[in-house]
Protein backbone atom coordinates (compact mmCIF):
# COMPACT_ATOMS: atom_id res chain seq x y z
CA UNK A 1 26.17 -13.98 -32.12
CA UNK A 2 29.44 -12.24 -31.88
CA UNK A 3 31.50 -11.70 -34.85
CA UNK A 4 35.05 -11.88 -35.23
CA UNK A 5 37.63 -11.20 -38.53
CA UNK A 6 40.12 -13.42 -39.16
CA UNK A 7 43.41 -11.84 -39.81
CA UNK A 8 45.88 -14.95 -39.21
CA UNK A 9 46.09 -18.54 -40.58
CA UNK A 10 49.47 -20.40 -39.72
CA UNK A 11 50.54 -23.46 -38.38
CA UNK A 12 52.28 -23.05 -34.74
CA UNK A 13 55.68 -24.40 -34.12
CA UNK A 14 53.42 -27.94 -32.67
CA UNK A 15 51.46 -28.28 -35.83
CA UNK A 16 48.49 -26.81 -34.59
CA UNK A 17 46.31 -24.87 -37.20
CA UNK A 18 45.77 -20.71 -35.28
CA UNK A 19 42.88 -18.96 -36.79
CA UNK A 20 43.85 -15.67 -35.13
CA UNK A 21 41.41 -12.62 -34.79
CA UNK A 22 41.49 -8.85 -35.40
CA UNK A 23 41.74 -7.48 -32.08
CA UNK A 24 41.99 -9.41 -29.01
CA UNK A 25 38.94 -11.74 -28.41
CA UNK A 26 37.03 -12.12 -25.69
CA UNK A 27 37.71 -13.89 -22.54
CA UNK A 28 34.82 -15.88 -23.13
CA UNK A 29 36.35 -17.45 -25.97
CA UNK A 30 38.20 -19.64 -23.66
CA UNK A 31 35.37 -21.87 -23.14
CA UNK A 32 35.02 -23.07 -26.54
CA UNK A 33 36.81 -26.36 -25.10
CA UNK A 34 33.75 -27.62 -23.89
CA UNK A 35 32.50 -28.15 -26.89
CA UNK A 36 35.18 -31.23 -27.39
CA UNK A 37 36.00 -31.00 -30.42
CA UNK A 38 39.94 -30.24 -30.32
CA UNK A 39 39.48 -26.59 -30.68
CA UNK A 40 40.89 -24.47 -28.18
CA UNK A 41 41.56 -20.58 -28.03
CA UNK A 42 44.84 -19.06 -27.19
CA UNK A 43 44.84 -16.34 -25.17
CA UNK A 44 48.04 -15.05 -26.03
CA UNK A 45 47.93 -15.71 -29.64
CA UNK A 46 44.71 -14.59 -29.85
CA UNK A 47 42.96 -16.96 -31.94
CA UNK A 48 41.25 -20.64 -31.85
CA UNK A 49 43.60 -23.39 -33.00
CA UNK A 50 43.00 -27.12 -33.59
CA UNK A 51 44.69 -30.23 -31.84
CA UNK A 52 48.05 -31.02 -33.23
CA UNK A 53 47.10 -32.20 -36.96
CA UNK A 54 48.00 -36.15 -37.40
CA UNK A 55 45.23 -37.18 -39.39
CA UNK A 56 42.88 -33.86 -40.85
CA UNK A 57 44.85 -31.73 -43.87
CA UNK A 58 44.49 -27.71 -42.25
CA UNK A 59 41.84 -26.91 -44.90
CA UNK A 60 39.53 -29.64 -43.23
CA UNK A 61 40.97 -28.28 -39.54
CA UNK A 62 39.76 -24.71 -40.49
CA UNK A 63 36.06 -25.81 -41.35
CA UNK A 64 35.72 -27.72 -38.61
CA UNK A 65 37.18 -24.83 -36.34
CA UNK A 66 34.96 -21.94 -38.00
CA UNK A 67 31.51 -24.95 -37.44
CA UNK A 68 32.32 -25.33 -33.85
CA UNK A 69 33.10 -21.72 -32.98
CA UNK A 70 29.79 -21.16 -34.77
CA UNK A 71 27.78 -23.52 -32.81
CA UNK A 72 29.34 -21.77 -29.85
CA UNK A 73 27.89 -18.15 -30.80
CA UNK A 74 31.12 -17.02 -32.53
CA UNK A 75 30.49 -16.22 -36.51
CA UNK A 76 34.65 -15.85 -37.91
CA UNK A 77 34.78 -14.91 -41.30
CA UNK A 78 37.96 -14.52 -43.27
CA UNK A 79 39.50 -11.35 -44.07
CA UNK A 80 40.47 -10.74 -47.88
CA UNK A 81 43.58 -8.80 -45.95
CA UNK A 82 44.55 -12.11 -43.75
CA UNK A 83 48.11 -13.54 -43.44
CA UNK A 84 48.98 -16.93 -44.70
CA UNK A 85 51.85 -18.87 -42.88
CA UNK A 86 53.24 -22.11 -44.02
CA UNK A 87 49.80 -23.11 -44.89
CA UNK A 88 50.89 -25.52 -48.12
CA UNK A 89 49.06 -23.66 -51.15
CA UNK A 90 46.32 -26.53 -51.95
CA UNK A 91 44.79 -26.22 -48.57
CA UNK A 92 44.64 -22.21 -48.72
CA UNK A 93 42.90 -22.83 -52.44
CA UNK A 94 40.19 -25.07 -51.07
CA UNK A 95 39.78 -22.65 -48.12
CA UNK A 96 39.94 -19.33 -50.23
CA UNK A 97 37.57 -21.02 -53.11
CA UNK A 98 35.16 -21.86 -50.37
CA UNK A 99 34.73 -18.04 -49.79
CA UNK A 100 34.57 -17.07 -53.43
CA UNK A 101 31.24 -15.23 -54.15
């Protein structure tokens, strides 16, 4: 299973939820489409990112995002150092309490 730190969680300018990586991926990554589940990875961004979100608040997006990538062989785990952008504060509690020890 490869392993991969998260360093970025924002919403892009079309409301998709980016869980950018340290570093720049694999090109491998690419494939995680085929899993269709409305995660995708960005090449140039470096990181997975959901459909647009109509429906799903982000902290439900970024579960589901880190479950699929692991089904697919790809274990992210959150940096304690990762960037927050425009992620409203309730969903980066529920996310951050989920990764309280």
């Amino acid at each position: 299973m490869d392993t991969e730190i998260i360093g970025q969680i924002k919403i892009t300018e079309n409301g998709e939820l980016l869980l950018a990586v340290v570093g720049d991926g694999k090109p491998m990554y690419q494939h995680i489409y085929r899993e269709a589940a409305g995660i995708y990875w960005d090449n140039d961004l470096h990181g997975f990112k959901s459909a647009p979100i109509k429906e799903w608040s982000y902290s439900k997006w970024f579960f589901h995002i880190v479950a699929v990538a692991k089904s697919a062989g790809i274990d992210l785990q959150l940096s304690d150092k990762a960037r927050w952008q425009d992620i409203p504060e309730k969903d980066k509690n529920e996310i951050m309490q989920s990764y309280a020890v």
